[in-house]
Protein backbone atom coordinates (compact mmCIF):
# COMPACT_ATOMS: atom_id res chain seq x y z
CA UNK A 1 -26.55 -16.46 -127.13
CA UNK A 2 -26.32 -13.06 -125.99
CA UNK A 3 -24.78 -9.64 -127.32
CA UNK A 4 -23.54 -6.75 -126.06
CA UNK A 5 -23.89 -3.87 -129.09
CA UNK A 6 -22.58 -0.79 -127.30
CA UNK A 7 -19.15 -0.54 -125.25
CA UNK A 8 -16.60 1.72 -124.22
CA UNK A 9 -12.68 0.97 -122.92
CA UNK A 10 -10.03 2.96 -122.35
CA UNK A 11 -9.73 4.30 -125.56
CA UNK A 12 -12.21 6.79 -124.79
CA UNK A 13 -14.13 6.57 -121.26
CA UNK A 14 -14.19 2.81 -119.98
CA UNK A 15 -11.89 1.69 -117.41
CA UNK A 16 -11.25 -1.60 -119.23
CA UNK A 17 -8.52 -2.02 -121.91
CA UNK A 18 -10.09 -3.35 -125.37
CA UNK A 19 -8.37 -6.62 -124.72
CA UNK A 20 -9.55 -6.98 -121.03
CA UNK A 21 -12.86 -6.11 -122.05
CA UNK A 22 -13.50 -8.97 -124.63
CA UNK A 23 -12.06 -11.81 -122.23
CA UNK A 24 -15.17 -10.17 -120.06
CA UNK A 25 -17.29 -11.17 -122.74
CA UNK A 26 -16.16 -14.46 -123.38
CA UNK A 27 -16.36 -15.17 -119.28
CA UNK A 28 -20.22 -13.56 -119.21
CA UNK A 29 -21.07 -15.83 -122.51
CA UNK A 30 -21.69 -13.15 -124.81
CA UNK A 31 -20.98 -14.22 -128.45
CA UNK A 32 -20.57 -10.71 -130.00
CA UNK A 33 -19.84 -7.11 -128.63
CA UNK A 34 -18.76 -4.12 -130.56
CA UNK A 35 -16.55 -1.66 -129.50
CA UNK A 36 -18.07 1.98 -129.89
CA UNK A 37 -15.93 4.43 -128.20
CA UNK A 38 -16.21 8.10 -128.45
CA UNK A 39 -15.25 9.60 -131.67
CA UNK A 40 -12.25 7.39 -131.84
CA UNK A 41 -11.44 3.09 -132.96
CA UNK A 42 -7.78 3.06 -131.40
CA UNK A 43 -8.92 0.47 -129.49
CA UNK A 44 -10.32 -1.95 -132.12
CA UNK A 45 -7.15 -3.53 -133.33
CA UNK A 46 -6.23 -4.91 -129.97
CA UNK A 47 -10.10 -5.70 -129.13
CA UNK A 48 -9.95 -7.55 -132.29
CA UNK A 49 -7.04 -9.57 -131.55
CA UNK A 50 -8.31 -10.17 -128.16
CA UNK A 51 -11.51 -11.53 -129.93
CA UNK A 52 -9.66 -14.29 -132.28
CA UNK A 53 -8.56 -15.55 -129.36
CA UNK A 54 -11.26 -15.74 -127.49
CA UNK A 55 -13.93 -16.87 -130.42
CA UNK A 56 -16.02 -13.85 -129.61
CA UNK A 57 -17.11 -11.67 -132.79
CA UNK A 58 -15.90 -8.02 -132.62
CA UNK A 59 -17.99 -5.37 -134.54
CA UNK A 60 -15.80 -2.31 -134.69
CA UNK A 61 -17.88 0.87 -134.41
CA UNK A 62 -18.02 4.42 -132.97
CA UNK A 63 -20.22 6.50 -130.69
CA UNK A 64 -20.61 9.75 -132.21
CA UNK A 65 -22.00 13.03 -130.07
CA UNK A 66 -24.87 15.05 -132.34
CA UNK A 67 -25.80 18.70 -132.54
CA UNK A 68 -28.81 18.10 -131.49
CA UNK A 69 -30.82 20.40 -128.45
CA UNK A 70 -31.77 17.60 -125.99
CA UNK A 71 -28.51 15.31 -126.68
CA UNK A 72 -28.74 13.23 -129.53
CA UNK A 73 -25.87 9.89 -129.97
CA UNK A 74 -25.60 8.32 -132.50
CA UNK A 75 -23.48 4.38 -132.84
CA UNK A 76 -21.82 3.77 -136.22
CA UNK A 77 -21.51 -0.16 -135.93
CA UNK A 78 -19.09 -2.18 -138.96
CA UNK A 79 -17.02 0.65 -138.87
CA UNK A 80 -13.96 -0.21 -140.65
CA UNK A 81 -11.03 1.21 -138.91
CA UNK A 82 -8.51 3.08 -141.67
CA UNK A 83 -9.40 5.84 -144.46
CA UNK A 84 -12.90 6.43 -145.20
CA UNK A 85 -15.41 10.08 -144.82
CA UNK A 86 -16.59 8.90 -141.32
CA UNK A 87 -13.53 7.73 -140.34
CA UNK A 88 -11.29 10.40 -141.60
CA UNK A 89 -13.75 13.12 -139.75
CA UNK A 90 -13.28 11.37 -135.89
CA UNK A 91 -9.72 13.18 -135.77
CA UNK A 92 -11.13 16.80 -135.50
CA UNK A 93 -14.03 15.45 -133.21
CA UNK A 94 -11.17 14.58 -130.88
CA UNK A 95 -9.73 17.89 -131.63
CA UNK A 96 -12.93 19.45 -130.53
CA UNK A 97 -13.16 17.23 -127.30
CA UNK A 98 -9.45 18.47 -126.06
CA UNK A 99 -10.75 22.16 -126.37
CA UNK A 100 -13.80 21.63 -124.37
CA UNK A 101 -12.20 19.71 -121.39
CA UNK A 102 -9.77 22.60 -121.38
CA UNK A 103 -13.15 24.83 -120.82
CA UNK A 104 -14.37 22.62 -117.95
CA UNK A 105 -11.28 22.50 -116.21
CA UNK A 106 -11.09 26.21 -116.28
CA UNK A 107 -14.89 26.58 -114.89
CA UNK A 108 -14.10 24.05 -112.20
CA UNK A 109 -11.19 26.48 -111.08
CA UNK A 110 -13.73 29.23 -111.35
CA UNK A 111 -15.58 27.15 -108.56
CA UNK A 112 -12.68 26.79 -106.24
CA UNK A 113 -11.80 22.74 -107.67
CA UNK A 114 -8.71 23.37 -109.50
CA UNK A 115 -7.39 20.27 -111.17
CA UNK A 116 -4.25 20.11 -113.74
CA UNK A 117 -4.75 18.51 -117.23
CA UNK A 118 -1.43 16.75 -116.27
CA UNK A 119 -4.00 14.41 -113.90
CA UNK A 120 -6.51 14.23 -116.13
CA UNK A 121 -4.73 12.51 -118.47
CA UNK A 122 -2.78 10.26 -116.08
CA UNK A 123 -6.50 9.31 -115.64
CA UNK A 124 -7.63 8.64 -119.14
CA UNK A 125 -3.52 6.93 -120.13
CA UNK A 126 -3.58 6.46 -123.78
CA UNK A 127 -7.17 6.91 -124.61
CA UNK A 128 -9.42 9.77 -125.41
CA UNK A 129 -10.66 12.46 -122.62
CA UNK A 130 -13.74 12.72 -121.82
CA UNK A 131 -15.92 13.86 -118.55
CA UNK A 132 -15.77 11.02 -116.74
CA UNK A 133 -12.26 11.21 -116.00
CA UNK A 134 -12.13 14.67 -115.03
CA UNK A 135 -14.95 13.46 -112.91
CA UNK A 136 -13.01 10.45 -111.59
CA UNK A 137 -9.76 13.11 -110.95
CA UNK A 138 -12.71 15.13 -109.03
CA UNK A 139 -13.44 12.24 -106.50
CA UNK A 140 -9.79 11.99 -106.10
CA UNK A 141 -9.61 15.16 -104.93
CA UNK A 142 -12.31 15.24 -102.52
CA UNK A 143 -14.52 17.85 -104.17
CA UNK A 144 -17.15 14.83 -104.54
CA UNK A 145 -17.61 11.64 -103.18
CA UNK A 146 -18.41 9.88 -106.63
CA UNK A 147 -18.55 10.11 -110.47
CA UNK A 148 -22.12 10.34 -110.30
CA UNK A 149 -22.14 13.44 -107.98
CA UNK A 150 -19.56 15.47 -110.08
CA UNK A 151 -22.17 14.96 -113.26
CA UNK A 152 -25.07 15.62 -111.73
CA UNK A 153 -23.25 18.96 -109.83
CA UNK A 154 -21.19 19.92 -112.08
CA UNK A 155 -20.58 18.18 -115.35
CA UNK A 156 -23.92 17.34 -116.97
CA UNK A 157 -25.39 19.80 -118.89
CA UNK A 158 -26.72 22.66 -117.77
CA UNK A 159 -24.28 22.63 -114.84
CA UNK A 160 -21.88 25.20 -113.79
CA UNK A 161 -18.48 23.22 -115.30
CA UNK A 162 -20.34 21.99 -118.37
CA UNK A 163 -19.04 23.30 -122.25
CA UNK A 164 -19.89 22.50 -125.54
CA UNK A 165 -17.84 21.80 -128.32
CA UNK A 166 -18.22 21.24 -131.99
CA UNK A 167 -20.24 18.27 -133.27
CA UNK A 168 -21.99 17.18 -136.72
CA UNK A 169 -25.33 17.31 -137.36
CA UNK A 170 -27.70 14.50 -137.68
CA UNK A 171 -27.36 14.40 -141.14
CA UNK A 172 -23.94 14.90 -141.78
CA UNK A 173 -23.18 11.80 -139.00
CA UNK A 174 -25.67 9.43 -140.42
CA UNK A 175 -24.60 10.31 -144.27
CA UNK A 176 -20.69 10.03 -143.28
CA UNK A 177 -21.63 6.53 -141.41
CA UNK A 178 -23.46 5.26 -144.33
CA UNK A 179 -20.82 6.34 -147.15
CA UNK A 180 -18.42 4.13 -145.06
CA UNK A 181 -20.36 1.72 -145.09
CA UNK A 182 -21.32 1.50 -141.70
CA UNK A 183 -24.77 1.35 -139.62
CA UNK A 184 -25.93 3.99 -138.09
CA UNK A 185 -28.33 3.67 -135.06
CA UNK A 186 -29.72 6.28 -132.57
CA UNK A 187 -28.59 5.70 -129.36
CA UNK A 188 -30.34 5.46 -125.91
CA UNK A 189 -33.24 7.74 -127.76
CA UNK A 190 -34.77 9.02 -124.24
CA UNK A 191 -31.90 11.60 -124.16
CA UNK A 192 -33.51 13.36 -127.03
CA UNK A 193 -35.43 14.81 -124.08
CA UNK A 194 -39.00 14.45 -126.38
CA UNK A 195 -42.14 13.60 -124.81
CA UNK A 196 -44.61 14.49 -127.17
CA UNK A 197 -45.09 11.26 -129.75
CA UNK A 198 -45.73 14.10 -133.06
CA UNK A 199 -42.13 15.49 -132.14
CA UNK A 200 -40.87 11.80 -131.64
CA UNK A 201 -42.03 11.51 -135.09
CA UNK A 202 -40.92 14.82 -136.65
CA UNK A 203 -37.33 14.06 -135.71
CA UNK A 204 -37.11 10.05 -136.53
CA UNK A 205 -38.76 10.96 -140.27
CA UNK A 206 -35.51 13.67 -140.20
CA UNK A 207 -33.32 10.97 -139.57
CA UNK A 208 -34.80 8.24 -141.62
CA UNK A 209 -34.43 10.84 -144.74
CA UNK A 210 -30.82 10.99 -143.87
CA UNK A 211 -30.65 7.56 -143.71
CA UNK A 212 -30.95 6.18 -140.08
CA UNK A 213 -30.88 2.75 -140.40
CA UNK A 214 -31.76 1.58 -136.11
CA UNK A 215 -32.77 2.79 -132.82
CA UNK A 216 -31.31 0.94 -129.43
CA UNK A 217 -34.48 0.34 -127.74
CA UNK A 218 -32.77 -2.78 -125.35
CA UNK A 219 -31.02 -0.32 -123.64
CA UNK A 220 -29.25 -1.13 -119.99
CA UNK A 221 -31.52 1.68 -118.12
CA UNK A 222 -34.58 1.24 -119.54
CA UNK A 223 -37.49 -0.68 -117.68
CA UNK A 224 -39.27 -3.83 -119.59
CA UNK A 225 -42.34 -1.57 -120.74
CA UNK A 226 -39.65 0.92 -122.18
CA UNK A 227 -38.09 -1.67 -124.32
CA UNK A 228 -41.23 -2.61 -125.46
CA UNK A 229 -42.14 1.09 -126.21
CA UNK A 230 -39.12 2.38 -127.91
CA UNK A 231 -39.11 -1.58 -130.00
CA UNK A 232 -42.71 -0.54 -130.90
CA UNK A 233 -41.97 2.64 -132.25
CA UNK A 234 -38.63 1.58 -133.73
CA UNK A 235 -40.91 -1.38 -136.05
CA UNK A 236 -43.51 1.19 -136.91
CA UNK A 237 -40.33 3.36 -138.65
CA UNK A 238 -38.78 0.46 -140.81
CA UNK A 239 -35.85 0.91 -137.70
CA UNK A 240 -34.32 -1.77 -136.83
CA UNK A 241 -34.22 -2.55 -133.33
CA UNK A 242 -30.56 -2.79 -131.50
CA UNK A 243 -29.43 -3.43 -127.83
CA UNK A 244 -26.34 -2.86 -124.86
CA UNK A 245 -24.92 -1.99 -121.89
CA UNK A 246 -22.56 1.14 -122.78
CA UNK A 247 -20.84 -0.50 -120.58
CA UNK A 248 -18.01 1.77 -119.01
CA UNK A 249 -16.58 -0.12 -116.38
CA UNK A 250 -15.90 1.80 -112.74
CA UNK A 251 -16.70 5.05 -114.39
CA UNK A 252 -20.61 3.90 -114.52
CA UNK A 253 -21.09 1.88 -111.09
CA UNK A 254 -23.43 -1.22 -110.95
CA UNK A 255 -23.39 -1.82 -114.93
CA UNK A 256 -22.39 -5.08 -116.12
CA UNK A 257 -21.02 -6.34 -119.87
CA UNK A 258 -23.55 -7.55 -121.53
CA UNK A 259 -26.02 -7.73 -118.75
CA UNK A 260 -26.55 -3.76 -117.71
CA UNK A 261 -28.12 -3.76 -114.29
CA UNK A 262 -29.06 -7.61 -114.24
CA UNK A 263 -32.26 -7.85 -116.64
CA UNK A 264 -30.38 -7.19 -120.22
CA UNK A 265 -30.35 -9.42 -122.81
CA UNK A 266 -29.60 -8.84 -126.27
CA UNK A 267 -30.26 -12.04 -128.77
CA UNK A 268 -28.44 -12.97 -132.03
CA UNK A 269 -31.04 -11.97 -134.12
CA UNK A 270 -30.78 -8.35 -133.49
CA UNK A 271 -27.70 -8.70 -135.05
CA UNK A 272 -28.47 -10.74 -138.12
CA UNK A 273 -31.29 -8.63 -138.80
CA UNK A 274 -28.19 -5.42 -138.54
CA UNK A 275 -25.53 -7.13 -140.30
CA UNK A 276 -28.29 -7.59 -143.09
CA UNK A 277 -28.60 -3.83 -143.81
CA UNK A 278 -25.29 -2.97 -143.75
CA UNK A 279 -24.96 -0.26 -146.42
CA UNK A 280 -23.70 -2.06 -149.85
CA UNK A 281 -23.96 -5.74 -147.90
């Protein structure tokens, strides 16, 4: 059976609540998912009753955003939800996030799109804000005709409405996510922006010293012979290799649970092989 190791819902940028999105699983087959929304686990407790239910296995986990030049993510999966240094640490990220969506709303008025954070965050309802629901307010509006548009315009960086906020370094992320006894694993690594295989390895012996544990090389946008690259290079670092959608729902058009854009598949024994080095397991 199939997995599905990175997720969002509506507690940060997905479109379907945590309980919705585990029935999803359960319909597509998928025997595990875990839920890794953006500096926040609000949503694990109902995902988790959701997944009793259903029979599916719920690893509860994070998706952290790095100081890192190109954009470097990092997924903390068996993240317990409840005291802990990782956990205790996602409040002021959240803090952080509120600050810089206040910046990009006051760019996009710059630009003649005003919105209101009153409709931004009828967008996001209880969960965290993020971009894509500014960007899904923007459509709304008429100042673009999709989510897609208002990143690459205006949102992404570089562009005229994008602004930084505070984030942890690589090490302080990976040595939080291992003191709480969770697994940390770069994300989708071609958004390091590196093409050069000597800086690829400068920066995965950095985060193997701080204790990186796997890379996602089955990753919903990558071709077959990138899977097989970035699985290649994740084995020749002692990484172990790990695998999703980031599956957002609407916000990220054409991407299915568990299945990305049709040719995803995740097996079981990218989990095992996980769970087994699990900090203290």
């Amino acid at each position: 059976m199939a997995v599905d190791l990175h997720t969002h819902s509506t507690a940060s940028d997905g479109s379907d609540d945590p309980a919705t999105l585990v029935d999803k699983a359960a319909a597509m087959g998928l025997s595990t998912i875990a839920l890794t929304d953006h500096d926040t686990q609000d949503g694990i407790a109902l995902a988790r009753s959701a997944a009793e239910r259903m029979g599916v296995e719920l690893v509860p986990g994070t998706e952290l955003s790095l100081e890192f030049m190109g954009g470097m993510h990092l997924l903390v999966l068996w993240l317990e939800p409840g005291p802990g240094p990782l956990q205790d640490r996602l409040g002021s990220l959240r803090q952080g996030r509120t600050g810089r969506n206040e910046s990009i709303l006051a760019l996009l008025t710059d630009h003649g799109m005003p919105l209101t954070m009153d409709e931004v965050l009828e967008q996001a309802g209880e969960g965290s804000v993020g971009r894509p629901h500014i960007a899904a307010v923007m459509v709304r509006r008429g100042y673009v005709a999709s989510i897609a548009e208002a990143f690459e315009l205006w949102l992404a960086a570089g562009k005229p409405a994008y602004a930084n906020r505070p984030r942890l370094t690589p090490e302080e992320a990976i040595g939080l996510a291992v003191q709480s006894r969770g697994v940390p694993i770069l994300a989708h690594p071609h958004t390091l922006g590196i093409n050069r295989a000597d800086e690829m390895a400068e920066v995965l012996d950095r985060l193997l010293s701080a204790g990186l544990i796997g890379m996602e090389t089955m990753y919903a946008a990558y071709h077959r012979h990138e899977r097989e690259g970035y699985t290649h290079l994740a084995r020749r670092f002692g990484l172990s290799v790990s695998g999703g959608s980031d599956y957002h729902g609407t916000y990220k058009e054409g991407l299915e649970l568990g299945r990305g854009y049709g040719d995803l598949e995740v097996p079981e024994s990218v989990l095992e092989d996980l769970r087994d080095r699990r900090p203290g397991a």
